[in-house]
N, C-alpha and C. Protein backbone atom coordinates (compact mmCIF):
# COMPACT_ATOMS: atom_id res chain seq x y z
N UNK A 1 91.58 83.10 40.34
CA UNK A 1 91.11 81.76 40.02
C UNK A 1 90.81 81.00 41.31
N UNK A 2 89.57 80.40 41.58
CA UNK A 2 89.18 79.51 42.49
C UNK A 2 89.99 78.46 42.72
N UNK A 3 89.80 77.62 44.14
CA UNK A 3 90.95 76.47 43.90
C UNK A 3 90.22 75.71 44.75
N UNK A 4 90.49 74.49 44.23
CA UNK A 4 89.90 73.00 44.60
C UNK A 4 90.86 72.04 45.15
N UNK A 5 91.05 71.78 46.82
CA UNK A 5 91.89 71.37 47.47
C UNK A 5 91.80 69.73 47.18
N UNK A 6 92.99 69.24 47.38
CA UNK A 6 93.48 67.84 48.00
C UNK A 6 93.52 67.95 49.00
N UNK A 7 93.33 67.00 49.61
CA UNK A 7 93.84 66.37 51.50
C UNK A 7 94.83 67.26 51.42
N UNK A 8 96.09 66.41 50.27
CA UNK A 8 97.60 66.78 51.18
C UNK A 8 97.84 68.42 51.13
N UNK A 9 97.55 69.19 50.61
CA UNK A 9 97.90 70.44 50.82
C UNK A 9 97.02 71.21 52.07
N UNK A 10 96.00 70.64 52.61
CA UNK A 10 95.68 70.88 53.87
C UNK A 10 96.55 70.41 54.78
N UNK A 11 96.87 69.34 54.41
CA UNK A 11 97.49 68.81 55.86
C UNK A 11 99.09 69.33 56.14
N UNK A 12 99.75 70.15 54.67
CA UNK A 12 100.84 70.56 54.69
C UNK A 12 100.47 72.04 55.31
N UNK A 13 99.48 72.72 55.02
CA UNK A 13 99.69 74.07 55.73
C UNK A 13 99.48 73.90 57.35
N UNK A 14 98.66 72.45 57.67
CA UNK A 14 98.77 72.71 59.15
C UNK A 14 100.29 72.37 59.54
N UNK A 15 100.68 71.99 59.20
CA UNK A 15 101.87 71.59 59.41
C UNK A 15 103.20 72.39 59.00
N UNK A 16 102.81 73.63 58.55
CA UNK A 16 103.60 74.72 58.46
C UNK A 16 104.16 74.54 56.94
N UNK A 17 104.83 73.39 56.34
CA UNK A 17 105.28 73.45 54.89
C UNK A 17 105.10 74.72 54.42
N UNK A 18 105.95 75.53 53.83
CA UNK A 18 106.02 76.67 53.34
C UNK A 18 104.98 77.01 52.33
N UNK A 19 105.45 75.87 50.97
CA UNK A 19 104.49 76.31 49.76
C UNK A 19 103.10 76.48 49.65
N UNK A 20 102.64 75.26 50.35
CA UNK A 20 101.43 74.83 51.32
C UNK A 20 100.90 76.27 51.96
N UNK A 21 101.49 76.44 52.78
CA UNK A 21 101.18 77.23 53.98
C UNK A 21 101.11 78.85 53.02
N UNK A 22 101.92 79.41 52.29
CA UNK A 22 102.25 80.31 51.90
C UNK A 22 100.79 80.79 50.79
N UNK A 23 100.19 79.79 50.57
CA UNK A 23 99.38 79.36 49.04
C UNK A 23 98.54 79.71 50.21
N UNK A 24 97.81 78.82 51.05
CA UNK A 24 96.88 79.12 51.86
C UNK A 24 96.68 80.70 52.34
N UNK A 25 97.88 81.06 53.11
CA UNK A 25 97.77 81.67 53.72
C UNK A 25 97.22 83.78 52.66
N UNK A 26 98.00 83.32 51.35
CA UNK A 26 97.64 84.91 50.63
C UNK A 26 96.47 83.86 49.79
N UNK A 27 95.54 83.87 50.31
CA UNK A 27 94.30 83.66 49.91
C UNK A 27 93.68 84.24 48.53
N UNK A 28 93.54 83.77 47.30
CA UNK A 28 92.91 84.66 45.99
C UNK A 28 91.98 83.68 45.48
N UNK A 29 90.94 84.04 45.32
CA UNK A 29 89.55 83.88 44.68
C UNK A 29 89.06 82.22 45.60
N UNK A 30 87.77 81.83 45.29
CA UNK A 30 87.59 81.29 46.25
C UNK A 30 87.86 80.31 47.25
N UNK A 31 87.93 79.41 48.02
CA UNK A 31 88.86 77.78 48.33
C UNK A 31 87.51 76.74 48.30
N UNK A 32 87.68 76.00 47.72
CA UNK A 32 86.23 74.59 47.12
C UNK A 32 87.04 73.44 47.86
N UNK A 33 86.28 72.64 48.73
CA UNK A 33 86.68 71.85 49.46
C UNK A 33 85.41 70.42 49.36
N UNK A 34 85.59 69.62 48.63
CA UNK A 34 84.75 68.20 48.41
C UNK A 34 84.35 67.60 49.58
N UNK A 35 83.61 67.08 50.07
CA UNK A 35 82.99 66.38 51.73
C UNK A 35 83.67 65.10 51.21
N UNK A 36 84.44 64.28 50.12
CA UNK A 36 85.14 63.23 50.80
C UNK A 36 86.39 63.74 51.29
N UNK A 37 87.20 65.45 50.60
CA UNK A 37 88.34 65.61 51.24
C UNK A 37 88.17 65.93 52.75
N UNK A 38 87.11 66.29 52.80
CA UNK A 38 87.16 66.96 54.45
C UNK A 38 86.95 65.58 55.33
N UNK A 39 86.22 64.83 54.94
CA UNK A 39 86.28 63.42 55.83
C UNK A 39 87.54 62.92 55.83
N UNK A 40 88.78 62.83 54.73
CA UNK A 40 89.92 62.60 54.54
C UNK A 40 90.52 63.18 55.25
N UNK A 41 90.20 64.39 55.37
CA UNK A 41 91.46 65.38 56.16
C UNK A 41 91.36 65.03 58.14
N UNK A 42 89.89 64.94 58.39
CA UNK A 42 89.38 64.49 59.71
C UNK A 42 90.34 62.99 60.16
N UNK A 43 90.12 62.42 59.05
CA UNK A 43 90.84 60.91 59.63
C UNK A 43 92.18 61.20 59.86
N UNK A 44 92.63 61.78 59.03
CA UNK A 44 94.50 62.24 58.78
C UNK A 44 94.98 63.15 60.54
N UNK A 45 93.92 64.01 60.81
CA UNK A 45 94.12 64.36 61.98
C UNK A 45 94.28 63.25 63.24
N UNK A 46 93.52 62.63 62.90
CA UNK A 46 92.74 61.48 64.00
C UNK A 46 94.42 60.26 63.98
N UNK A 47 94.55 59.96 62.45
CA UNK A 47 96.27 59.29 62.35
C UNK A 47 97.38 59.95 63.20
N UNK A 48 97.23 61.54 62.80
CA UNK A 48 98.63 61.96 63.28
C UNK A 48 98.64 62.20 64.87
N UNK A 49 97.54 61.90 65.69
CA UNK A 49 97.65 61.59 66.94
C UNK A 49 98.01 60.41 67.22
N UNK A 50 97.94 59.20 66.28
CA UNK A 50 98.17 58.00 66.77
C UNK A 50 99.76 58.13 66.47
N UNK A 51 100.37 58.56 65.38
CA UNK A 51 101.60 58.37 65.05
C UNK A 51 102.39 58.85 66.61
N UNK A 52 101.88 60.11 67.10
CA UNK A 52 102.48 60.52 68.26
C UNK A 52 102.42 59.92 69.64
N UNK A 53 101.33 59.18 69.72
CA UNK A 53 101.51 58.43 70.51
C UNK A 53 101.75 57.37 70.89
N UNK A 54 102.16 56.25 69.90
CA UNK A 54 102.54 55.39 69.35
C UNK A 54 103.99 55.29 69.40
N UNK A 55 104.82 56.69 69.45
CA UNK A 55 106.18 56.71 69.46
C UNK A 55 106.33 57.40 71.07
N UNK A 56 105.27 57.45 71.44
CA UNK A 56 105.19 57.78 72.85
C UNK A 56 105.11 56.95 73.87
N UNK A 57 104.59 55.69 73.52
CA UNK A 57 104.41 54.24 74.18
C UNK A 57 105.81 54.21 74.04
N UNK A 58 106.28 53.72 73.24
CA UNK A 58 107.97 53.21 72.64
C UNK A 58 108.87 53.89 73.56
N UNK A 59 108.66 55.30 73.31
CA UNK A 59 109.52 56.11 74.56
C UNK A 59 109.56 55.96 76.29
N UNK A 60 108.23 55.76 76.38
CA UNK A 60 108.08 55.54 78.21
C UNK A 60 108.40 54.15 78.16
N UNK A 61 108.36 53.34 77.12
CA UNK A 61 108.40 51.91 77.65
C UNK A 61 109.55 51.38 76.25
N UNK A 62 110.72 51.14 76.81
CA UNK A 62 111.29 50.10 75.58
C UNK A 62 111.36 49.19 75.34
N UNK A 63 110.13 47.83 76.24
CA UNK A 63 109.89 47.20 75.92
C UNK A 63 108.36 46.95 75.01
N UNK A 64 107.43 47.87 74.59
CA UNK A 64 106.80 48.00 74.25
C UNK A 64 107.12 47.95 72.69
N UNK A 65 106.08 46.78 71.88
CA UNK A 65 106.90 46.77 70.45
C UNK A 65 105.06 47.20 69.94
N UNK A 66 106.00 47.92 68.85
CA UNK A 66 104.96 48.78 68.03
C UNK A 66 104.31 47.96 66.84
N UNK A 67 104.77 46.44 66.61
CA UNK A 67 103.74 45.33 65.87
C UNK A 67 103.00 44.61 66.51
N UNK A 68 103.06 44.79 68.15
CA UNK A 68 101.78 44.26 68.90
C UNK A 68 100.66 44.78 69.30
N UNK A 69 100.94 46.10 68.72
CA UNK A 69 99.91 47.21 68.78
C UNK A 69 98.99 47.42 67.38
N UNK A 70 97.29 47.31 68.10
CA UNK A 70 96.67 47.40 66.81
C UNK A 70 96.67 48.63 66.56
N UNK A 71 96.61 50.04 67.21
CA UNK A 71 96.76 50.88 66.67
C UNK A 71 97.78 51.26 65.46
N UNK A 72 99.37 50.47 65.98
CA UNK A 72 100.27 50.93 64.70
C UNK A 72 99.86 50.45 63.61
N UNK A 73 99.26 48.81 63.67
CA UNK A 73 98.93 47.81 62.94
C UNK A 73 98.73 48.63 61.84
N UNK A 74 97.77 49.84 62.18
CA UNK A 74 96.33 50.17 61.23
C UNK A 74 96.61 51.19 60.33
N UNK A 75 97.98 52.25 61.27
CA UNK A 75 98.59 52.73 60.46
C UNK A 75 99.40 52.17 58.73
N UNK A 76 99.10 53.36 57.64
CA UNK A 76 99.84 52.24 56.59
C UNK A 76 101.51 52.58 56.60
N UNK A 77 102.51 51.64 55.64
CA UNK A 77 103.84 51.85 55.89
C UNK A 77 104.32 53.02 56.44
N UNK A 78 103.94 54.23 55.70
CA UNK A 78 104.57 55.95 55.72
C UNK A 78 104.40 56.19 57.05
N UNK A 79 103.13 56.13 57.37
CA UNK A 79 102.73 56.04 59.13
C UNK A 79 103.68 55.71 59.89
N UNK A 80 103.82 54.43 60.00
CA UNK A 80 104.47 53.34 60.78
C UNK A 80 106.33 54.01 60.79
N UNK A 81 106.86 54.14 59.47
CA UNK A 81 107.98 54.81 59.74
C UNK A 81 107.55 55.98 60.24
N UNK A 82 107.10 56.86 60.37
CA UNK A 82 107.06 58.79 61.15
C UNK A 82 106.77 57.94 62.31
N UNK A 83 106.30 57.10 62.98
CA UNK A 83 106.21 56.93 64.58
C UNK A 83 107.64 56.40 64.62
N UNK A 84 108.19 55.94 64.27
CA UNK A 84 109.34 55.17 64.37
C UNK A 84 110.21 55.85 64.31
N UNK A 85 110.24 56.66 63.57
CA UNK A 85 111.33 57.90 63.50
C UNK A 85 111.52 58.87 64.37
N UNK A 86 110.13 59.05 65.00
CA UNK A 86 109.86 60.21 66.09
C UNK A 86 110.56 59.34 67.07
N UNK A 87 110.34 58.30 67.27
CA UNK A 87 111.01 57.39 68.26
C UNK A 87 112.53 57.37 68.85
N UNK A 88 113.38 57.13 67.14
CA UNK A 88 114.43 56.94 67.31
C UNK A 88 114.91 58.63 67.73
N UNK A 89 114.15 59.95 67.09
CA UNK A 89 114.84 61.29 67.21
C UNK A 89 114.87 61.41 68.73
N UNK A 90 113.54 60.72 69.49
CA UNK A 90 113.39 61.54 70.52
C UNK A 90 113.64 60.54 72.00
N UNK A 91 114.13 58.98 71.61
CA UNK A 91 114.16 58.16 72.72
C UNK A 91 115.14 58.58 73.63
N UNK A 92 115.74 59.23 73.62
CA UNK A 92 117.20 59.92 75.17
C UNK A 92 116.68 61.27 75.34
N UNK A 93 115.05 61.52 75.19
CA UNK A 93 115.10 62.80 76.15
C UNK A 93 114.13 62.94 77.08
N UNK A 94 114.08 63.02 77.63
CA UNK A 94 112.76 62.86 78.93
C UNK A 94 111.49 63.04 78.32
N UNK A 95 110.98 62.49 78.82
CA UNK A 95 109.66 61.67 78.42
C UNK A 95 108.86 62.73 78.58
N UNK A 96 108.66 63.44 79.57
CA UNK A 96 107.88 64.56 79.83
C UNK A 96 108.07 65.52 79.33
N UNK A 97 109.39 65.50 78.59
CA UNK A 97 109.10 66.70 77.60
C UNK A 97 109.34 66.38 76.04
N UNK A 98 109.51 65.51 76.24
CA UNK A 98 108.48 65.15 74.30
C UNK A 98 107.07 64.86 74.48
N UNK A 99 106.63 64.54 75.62
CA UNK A 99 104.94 64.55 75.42
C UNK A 99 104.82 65.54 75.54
N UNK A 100 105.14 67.04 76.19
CA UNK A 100 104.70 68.26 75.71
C UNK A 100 105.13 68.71 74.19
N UNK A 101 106.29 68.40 73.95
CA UNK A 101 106.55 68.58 72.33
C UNK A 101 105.36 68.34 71.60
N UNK A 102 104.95 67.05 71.75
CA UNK A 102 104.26 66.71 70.44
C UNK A 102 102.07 66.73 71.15
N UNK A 103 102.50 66.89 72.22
CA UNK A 103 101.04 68.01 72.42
C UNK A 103 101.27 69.34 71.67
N UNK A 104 102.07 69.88 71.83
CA UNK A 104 101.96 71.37 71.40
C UNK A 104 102.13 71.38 69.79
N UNK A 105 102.73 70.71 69.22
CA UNK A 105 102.88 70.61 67.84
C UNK A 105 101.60 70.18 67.33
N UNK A 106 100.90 69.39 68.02
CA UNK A 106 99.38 68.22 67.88
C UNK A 106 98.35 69.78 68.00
N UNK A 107 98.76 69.89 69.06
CA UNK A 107 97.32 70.93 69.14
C UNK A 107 98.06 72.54 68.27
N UNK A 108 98.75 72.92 68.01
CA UNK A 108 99.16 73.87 66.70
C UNK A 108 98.68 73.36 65.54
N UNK A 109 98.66 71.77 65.04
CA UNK A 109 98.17 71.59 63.73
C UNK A 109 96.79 71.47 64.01
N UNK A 110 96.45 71.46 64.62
CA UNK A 110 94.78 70.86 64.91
C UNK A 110 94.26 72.33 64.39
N UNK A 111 94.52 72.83 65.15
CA UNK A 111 93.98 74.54 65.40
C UNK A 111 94.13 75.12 63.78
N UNK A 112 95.09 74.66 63.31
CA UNK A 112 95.71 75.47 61.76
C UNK A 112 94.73 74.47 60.91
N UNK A 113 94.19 73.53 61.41
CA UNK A 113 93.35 72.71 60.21
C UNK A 113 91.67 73.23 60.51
N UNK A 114 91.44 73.67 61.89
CA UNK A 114 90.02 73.68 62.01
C UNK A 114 90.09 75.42 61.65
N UNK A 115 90.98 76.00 61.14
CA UNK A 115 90.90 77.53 60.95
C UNK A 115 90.53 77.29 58.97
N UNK A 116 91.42 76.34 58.88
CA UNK A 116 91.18 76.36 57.03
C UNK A 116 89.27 75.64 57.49
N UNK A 117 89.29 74.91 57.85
CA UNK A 117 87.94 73.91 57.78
C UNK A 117 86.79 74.87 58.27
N UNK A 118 86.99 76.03 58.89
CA UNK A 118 85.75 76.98 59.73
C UNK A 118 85.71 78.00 58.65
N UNK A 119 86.84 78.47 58.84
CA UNK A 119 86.88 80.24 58.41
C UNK A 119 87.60 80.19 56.60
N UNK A 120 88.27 79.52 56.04
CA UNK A 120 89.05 79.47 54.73
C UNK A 120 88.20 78.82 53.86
N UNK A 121 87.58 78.18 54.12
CA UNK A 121 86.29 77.24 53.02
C UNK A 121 85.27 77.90 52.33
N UNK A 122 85.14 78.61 50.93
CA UNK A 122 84.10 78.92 50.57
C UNK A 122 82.64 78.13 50.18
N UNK A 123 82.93 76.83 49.79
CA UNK A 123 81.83 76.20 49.40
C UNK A 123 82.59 74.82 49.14
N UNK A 124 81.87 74.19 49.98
CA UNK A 124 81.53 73.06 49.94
C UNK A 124 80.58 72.03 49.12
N UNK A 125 81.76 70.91 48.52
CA UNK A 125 80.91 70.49 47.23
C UNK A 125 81.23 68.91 47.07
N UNK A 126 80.10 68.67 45.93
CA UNK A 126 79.98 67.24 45.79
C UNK A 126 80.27 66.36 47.05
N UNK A 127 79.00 65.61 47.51
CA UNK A 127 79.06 65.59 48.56
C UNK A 127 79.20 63.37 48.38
N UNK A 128 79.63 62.54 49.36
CA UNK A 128 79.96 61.64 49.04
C UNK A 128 79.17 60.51 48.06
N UNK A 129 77.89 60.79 48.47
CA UNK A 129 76.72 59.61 47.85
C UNK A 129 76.46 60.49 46.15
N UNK A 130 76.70 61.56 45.98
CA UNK A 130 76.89 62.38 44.52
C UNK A 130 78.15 62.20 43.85
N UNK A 131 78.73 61.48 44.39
CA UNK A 131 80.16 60.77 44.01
C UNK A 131 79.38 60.19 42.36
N UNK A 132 80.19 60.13 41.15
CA UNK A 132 79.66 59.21 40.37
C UNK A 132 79.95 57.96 40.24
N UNK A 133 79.81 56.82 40.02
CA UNK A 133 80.37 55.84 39.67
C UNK A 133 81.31 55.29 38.43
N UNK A 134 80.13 55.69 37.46
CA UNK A 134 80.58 55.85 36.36
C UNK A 134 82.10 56.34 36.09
N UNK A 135 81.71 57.71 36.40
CA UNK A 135 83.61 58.71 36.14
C UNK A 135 84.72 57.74 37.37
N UNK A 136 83.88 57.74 38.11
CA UNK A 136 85.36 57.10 39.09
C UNK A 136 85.65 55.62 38.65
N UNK A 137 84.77 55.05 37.84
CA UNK A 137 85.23 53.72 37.14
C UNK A 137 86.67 53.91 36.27
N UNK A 138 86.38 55.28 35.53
CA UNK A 138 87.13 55.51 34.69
C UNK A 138 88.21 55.86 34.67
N UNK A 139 87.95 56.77 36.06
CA UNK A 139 89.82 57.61 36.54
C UNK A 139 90.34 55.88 36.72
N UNK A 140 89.79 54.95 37.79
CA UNK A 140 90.35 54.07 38.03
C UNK A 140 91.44 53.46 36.95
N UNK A 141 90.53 52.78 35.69
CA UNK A 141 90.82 52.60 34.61
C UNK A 141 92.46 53.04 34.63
N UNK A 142 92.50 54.13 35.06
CA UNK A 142 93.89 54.92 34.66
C UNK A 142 95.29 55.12 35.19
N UNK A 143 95.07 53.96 36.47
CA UNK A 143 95.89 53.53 37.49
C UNK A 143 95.89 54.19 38.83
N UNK A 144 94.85 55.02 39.14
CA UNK A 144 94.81 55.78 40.14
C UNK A 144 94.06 54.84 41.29
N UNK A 145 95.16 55.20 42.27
CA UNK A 145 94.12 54.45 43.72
C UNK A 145 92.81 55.14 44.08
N UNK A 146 91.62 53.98 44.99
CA UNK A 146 90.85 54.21 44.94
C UNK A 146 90.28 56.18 46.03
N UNK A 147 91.60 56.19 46.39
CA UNK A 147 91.26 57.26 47.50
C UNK A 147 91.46 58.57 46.49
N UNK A 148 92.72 58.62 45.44
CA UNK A 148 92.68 59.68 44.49
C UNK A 148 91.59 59.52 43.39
N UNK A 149 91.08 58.28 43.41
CA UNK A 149 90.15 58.20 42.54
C UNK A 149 88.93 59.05 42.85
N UNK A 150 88.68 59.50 44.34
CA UNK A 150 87.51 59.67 44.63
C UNK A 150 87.73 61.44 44.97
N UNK A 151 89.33 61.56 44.81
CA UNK A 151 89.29 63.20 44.95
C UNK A 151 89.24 63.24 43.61
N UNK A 152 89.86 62.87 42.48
CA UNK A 152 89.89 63.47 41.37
C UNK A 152 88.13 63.52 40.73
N UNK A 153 87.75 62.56 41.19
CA UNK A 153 86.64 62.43 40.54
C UNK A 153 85.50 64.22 40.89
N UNK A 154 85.96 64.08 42.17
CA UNK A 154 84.96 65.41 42.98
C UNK A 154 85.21 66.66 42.35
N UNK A 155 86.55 66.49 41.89
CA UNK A 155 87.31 67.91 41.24
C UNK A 155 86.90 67.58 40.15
N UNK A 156 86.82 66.73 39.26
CA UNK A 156 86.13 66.83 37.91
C UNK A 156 84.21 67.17 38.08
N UNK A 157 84.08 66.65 38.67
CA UNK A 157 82.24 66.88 39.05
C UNK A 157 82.14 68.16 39.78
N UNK A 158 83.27 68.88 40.57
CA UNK A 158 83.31 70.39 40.57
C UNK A 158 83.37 71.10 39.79
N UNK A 159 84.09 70.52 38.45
CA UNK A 159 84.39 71.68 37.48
C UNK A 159 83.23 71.81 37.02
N UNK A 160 82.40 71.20 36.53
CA UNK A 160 81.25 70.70 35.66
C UNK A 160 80.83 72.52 35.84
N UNK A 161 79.78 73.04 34.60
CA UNK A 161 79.46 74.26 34.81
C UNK A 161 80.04 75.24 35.91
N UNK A 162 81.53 75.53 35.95
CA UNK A 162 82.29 76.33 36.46
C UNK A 162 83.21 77.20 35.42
N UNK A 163 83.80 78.31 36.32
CA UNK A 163 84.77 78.95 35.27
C UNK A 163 86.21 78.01 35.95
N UNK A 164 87.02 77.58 34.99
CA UNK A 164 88.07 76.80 35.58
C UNK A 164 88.64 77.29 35.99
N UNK A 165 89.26 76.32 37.65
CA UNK A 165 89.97 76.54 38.82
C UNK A 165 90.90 75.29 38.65
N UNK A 166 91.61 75.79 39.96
CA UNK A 166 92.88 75.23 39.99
C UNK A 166 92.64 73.95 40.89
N UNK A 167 93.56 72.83 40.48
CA UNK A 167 93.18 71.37 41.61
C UNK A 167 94.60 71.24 42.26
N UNK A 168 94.76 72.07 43.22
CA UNK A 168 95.64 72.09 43.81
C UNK A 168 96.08 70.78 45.11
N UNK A 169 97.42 70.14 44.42
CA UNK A 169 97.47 69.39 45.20
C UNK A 169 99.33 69.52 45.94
N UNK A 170 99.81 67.86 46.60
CA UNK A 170 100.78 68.37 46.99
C UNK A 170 101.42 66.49 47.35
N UNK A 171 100.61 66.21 45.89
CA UNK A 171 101.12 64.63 45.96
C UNK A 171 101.80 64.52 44.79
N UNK A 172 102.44 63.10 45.20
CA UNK A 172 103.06 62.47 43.91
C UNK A 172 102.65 62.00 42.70
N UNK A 173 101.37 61.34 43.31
CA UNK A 173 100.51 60.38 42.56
C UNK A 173 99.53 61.58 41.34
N UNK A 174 99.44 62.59 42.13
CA UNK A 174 99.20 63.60 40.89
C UNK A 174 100.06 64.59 39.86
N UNK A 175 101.03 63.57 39.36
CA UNK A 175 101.67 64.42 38.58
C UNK A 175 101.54 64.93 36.86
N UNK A 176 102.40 66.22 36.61
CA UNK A 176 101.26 66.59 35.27
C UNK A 176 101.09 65.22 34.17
N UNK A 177 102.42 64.58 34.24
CA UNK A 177 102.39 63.34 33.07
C UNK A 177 101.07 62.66 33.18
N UNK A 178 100.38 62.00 34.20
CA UNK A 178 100.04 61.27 34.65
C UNK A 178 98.29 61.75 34.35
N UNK A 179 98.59 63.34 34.87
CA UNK A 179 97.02 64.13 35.06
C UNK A 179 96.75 64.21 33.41
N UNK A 180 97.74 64.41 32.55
CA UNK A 180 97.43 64.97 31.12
C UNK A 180 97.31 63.58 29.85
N UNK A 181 97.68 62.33 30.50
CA UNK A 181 97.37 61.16 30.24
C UNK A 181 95.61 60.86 30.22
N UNK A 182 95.50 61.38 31.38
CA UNK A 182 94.15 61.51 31.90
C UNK A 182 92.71 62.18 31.52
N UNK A 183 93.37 63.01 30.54
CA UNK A 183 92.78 63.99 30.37
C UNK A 183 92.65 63.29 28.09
N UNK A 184 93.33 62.61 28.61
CA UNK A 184 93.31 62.02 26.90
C UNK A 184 92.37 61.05 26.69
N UNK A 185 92.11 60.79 27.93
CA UNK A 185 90.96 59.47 27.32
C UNK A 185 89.67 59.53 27.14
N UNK A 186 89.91 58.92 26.03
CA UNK A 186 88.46 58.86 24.78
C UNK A 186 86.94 59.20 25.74
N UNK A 187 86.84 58.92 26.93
CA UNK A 187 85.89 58.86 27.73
C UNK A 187 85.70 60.03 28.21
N UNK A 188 86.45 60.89 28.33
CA UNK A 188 86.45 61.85 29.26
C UNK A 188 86.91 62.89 28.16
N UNK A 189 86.71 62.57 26.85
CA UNK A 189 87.04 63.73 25.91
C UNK A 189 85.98 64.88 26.01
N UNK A 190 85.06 64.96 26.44
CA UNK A 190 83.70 66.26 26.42
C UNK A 190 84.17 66.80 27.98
N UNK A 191 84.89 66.26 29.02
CA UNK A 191 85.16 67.00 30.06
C UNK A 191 85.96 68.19 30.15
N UNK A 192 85.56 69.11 30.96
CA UNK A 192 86.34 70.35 31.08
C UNK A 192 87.23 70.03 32.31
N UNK A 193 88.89 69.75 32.56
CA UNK A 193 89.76 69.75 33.54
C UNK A 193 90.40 71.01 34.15
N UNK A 194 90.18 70.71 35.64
CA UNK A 194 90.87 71.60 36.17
C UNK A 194 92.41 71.82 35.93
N UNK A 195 92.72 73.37 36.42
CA UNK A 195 94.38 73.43 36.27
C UNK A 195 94.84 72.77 36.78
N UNK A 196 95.84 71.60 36.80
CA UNK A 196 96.55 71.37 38.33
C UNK A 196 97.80 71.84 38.59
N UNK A 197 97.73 72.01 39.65
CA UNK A 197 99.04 72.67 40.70
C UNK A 197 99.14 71.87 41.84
N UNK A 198 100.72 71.26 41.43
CA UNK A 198 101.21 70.66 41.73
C UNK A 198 102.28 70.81 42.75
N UNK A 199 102.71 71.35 44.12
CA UNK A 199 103.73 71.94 44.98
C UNK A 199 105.04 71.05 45.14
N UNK A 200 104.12 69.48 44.71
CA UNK A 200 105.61 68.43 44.83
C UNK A 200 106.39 68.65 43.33
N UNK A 201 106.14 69.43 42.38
CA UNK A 201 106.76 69.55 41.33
C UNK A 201 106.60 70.79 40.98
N UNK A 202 107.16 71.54 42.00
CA UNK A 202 106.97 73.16 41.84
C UNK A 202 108.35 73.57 42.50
């Protein structure tokens, strides 16, 4: 069975997560990747350098506060704690070698994301301006934020004339209650839904 990624299960195999990583890594039938997840996944890279360096300011400097910074600013809550945390794990150890830490960890995930994004991608689909409006009015409708609104929507406009695949994700916000709620409404009764697989409830 083909499978139709979320952000977060990319960003868990670069990052080693087992289930993530394990799923990726024994590869079966094809991997379908949407051009808003891959723009998603690009920014998420582009964040988790700021998170690291952000707790890297904090470290060389303890007078440096991380709400006068627009970079943390921009980060959202979840962000803002992982710099903060990296902070508190790593503020009593020399500075020069947590900036190699989290270079080498930075450039290990980088490398593990541009290997799924080069070489692991079979086809690339629904591309952002083929987004519908319509359907993503509707997921909305259903309490979904506008960023899952716009993956779920791609994975439903993927399925469209397909043999059904899996919408493999590795969030909260997609859980089965929630997906099979979804799948009830009057609007979306002629749609064909993907499987989902779910790793945060696996």
């Amino acid at each position: 069975m083909d499978s139709f990624f979320d952000t977060s299960v990319v960003i868990h195999y670069g990052s080693f997560s087992k289930k993530c990583y394990d799923y990726v890594s024994n590869k079966s039938g094809k991997f379908l990747l949407g051009y808003y997840i891959e723009e998603e996944i690009k920014r998420r890279v582009k964040k988790r350098r700021v998170i690291f360096q952000e707790a890297l300011n904090k470290i060389m400097d303890n007078a440096y506060q991380f709400d006068k910074s627009k970079f943390f600013n921009d980060l959202n809550e979840k962000d803002k704690i992982s710099s903060k945390k990296l902070y508190e794990k790593y503020k009593n150890v020399d500075f020069t070698k947590v900036k190699n830490i989290f270079a080498e960890d930075q450039t290990i995930f980088e490398m593990k994301i541009d290997i799924f994004l080069k070489f692991l991608v079979d086809e690339r689909i629904i591309k952002i301006e083929e987004i519908k409006k319509e359907l993503l009015s509707i997921i909305k409708e259903n309490g979904y934020s506008h960023a899952d609104c716009l993956v779920l929507t791609s994975a439903l406009q993927a399925q469209e004339g397909r043999e059904i695949f899996k919408f493999v994700a590795a969030d909260k916000h997609f859980d089965l209650n929630g997906y099979n709620f979804l799948k009830e409404d009057l609007k979306l009764k002629e749609r064909v839904f993907p499987e989902l697989k779910n790793f945060i409830f696996e």
